[in-house]
C-alpha atoms as a PDB file:
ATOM      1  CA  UNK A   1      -7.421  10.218 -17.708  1.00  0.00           C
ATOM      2  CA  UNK A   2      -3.737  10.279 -16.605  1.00  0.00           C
ATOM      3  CA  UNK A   3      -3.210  10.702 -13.130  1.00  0.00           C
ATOM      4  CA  UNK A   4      -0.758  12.978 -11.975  1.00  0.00           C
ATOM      5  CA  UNK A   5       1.414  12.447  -8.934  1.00  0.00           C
ATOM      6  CA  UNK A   6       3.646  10.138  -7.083  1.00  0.00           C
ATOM      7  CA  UNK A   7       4.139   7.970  -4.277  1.00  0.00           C
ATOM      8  CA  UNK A   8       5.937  10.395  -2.574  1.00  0.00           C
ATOM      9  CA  UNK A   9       2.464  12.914  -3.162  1.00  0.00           C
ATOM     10  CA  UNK A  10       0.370  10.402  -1.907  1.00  0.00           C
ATOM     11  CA  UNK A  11       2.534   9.242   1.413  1.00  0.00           C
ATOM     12  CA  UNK A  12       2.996  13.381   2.401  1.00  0.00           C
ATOM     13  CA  UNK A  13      -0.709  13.850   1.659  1.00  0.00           C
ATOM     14  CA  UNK A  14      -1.581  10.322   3.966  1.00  0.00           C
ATOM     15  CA  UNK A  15       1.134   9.959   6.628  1.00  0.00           C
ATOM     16  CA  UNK A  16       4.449   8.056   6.820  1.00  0.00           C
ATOM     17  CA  UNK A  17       3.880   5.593   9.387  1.00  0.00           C
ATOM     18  CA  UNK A  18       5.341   2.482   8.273  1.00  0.00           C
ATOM     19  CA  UNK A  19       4.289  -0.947  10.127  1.00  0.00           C
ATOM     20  CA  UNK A  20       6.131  -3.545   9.872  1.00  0.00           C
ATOM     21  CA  UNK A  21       6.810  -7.217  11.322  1.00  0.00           C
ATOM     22  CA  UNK A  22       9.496  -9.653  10.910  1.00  0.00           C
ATOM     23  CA  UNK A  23       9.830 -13.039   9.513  1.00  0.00           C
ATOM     24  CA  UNK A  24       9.933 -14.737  12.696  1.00  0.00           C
ATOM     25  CA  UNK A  25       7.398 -13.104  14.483  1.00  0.00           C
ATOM     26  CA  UNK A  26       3.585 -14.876  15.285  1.00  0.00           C
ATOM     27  CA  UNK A  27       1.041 -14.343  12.787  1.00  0.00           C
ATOM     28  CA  UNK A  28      -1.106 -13.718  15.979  1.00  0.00           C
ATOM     29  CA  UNK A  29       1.139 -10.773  16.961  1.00  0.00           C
ATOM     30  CA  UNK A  30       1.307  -9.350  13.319  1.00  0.00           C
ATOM     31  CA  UNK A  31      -2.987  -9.784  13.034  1.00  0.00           C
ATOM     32  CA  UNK A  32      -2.568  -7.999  16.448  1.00  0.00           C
ATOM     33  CA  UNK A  33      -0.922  -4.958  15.010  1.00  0.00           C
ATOM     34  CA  UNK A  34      -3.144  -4.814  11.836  1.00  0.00           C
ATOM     35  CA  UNK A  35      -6.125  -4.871  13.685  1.00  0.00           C
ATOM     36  CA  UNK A  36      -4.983  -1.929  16.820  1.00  0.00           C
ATOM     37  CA  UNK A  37      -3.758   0.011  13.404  1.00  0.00           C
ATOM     38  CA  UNK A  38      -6.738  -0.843  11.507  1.00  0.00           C
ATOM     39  CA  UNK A  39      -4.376  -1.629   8.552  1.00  0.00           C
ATOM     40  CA  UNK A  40      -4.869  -4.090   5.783  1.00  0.00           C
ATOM     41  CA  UNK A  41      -0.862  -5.440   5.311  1.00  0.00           C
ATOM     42  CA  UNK A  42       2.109  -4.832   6.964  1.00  0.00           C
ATOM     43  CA  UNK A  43       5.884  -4.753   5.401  1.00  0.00           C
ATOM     44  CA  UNK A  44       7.933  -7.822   6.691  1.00  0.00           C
ATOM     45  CA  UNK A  45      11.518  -6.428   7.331  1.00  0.00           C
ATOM     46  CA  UNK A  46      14.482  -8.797   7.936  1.00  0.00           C
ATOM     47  CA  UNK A  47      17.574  -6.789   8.869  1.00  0.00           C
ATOM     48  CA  UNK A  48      16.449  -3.191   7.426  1.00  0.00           C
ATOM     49  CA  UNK A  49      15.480  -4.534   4.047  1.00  0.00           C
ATOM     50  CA  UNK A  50      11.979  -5.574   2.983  1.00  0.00           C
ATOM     51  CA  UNK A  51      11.657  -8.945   2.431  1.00  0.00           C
ATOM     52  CA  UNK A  52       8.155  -9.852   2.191  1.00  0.00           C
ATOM     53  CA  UNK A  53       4.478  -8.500   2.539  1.00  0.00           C
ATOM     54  CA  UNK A  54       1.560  -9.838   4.793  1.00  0.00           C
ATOM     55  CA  UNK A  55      -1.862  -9.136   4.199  1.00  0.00           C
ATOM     56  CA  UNK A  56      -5.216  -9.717   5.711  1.00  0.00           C
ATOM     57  CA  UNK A  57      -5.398 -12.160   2.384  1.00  0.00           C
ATOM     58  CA  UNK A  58      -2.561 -14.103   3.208  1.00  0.00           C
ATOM     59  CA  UNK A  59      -3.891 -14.938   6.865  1.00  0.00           C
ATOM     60  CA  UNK A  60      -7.210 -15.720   5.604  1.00  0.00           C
ATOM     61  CA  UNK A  61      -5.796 -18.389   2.883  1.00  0.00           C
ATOM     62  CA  UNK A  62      -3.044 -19.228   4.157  1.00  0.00           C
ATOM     63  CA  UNK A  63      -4.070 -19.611   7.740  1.00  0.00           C
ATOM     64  CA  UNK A  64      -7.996 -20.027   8.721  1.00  0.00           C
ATOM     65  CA  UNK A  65      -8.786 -21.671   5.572  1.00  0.00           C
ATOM     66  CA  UNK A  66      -5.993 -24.382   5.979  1.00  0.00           C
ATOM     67  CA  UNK A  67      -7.136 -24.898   9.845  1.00  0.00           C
ATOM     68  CA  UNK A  68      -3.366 -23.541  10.899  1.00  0.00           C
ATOM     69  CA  UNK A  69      -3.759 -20.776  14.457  1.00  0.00           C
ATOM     70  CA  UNK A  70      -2.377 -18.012  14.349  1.00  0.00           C
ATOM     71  CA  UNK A  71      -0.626 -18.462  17.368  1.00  0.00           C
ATOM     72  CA  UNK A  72       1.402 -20.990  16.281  1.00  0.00           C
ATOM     73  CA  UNK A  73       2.261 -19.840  12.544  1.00  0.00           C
ATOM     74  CA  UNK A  74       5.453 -17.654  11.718  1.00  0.00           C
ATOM     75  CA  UNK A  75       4.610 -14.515   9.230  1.00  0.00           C
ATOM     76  CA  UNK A  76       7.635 -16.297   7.514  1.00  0.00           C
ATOM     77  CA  UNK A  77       5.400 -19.439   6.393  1.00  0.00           C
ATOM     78  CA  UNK A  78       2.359 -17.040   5.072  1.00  0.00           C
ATOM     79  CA  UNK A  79       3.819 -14.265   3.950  1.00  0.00           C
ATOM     80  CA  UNK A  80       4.190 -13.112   0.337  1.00  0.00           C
ATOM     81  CA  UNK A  81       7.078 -12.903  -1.658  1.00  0.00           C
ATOM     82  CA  UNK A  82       8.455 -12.034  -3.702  1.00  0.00           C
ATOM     83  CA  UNK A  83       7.135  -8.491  -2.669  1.00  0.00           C
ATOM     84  CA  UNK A  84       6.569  -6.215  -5.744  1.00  0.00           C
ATOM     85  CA  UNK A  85       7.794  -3.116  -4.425  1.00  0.00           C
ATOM     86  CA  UNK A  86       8.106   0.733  -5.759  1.00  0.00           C
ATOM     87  CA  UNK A  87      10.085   3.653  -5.025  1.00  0.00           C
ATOM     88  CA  UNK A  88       9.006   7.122  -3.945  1.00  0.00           C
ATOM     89  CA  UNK A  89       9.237   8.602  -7.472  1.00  0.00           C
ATOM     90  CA  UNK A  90       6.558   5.826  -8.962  1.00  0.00           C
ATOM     91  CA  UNK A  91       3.582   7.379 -10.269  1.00  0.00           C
ATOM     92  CA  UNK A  92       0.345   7.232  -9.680  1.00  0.00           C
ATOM     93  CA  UNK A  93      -0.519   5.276 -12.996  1.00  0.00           C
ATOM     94  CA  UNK A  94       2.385   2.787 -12.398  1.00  0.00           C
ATOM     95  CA  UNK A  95       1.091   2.031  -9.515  1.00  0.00           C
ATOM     96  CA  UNK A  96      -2.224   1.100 -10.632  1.00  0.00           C
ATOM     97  CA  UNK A  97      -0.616  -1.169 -13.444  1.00  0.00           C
ATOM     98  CA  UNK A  98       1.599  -2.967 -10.694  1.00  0.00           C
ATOM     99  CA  UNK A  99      -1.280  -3.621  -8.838  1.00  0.00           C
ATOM    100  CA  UNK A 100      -3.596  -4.964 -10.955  1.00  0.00           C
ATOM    101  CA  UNK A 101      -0.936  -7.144 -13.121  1.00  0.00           C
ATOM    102  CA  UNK A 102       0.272  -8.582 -10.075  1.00  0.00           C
ATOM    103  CA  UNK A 103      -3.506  -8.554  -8.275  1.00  0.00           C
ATOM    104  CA  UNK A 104      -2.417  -6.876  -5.363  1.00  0.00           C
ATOM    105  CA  UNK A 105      -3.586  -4.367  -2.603  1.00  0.00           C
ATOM    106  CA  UNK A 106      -0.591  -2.656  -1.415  1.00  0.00           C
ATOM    107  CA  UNK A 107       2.855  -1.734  -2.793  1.00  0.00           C
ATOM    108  CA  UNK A 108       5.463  -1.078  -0.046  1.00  0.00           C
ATOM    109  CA  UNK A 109       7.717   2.087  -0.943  1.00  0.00           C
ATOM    110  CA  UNK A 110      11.332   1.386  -0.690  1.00  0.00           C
ATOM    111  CA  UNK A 111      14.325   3.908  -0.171  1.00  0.00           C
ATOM    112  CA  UNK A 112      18.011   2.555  -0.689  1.00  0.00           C
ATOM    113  CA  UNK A 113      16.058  -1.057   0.357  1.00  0.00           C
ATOM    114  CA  UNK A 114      14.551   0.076   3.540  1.00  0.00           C
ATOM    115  CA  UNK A 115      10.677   0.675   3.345  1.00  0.00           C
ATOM    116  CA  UNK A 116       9.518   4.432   3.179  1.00  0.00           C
ATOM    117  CA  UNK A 117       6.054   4.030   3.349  1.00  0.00           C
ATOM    118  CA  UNK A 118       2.851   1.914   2.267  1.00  0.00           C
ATOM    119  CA  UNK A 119       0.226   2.624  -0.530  1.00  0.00           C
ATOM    120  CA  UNK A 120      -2.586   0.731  -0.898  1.00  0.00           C
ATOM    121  CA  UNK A 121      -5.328   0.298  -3.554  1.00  0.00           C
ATOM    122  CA  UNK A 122      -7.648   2.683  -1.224  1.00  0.00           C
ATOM    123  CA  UNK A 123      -4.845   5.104  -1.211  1.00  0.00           C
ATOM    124  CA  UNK A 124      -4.645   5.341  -5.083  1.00  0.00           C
ATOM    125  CA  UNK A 125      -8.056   6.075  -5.474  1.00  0.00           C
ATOM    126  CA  UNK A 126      -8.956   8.056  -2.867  1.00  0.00           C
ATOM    127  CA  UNK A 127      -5.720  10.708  -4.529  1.00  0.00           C
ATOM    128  CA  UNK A 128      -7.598   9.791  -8.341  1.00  0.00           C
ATOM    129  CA  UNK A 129     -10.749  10.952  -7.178  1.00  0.00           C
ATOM    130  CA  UNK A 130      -9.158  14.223  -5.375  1.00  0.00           C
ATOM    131  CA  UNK A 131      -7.437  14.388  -9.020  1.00  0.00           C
ATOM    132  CA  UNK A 132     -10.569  14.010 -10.739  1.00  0.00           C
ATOM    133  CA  UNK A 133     -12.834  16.547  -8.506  1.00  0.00           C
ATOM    134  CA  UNK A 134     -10.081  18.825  -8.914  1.00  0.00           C
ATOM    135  CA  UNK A 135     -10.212  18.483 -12.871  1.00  0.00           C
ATOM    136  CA  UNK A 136     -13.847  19.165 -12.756  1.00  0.00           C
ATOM    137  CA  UNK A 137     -13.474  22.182 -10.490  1.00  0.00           C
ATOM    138  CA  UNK A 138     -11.292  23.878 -12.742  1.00  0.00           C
ATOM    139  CA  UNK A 139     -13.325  23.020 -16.188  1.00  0.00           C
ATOM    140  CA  UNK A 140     -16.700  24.552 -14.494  1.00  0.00           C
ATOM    141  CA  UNK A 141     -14.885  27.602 -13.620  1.00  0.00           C
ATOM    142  CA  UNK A 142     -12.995  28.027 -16.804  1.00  0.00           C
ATOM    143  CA  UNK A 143     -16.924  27.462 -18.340  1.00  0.00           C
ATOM    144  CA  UNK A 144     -17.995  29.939 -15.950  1.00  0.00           C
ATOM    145  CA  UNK A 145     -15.155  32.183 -16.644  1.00  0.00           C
ATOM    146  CA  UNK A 146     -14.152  32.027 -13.416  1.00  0.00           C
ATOM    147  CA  UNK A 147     -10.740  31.673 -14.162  1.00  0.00           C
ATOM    148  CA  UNK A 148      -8.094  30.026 -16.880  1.00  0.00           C
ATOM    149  CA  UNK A 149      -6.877  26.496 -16.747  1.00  0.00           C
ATOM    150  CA  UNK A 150      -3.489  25.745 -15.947  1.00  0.00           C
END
């Protein structure tokens, strides 16, 4: 089943609220933000432009399993990049692809460079499963005769 929709659906549907950190900032003070936002990731941004992605998965390996603290780690030495990124006309299903050719969990949204927004694996399918009930509202009420499909 294709999946209509864009980013731009799913960030007007979820919020805008774009968090973000910089290269040179503690990995303690990024964790910080993640965890008082209860977000997985946050978009690194080095003078407007996004430069880099950190994730709860890049601490994790790239910190507390190589006995590093957080406290004295830059997001710069964790972070990844290159950061696969998409724009606010991407669709749904493109999405999807990126993320699971690249094995990722988030896709910052980028406008003229600068980030627009975050989607995230839990984003996509929480909209596919709105997509899907949807679908099956409209086939038991065509059944019913309830009304036509579109």
């Amino acid at each position: 089943m294709q999946v209509s929709g864009t980013t731009r659906n799913i960030l007007g549907s979820k919020g805008r609220d774009i968090w973000t950190t910089t290269p040179d900032a503690l990995v303690f003070d990024a964790i910080h933000l993640m965890g008082e936002k209860n977000i997985g990731a946050l978009i690194v941004v080095e003078n407007g432009e996004v430069v880099g992605l950190m994730s709860e998965r890049d601490y994790s390996r790239k910190v507390v399993l190589r006995g590093r603290t957080s406290r004295d780690t830059r997001v710069e030495e964790i972070l990844s990049r290159p950061v696969v990124t998409v724009g606010l006309d991407t669709s749904i299903d493109d999405c999807m692809r990126l993320m699971t050719e690249h094995r990722i969990r988030h896709l910052p949204v980028v406008e003229n460079g600068s980030p627009a927004g975050l989607v995230s694996m839990g984003d996509l399918i929480k909209w596919t499963l709105s997509a899907q009930e949807d679908a099956i509202h409209q086939l038991e009420g065509y059944i019913a005769g309830q009304f036509t499909m579109r």
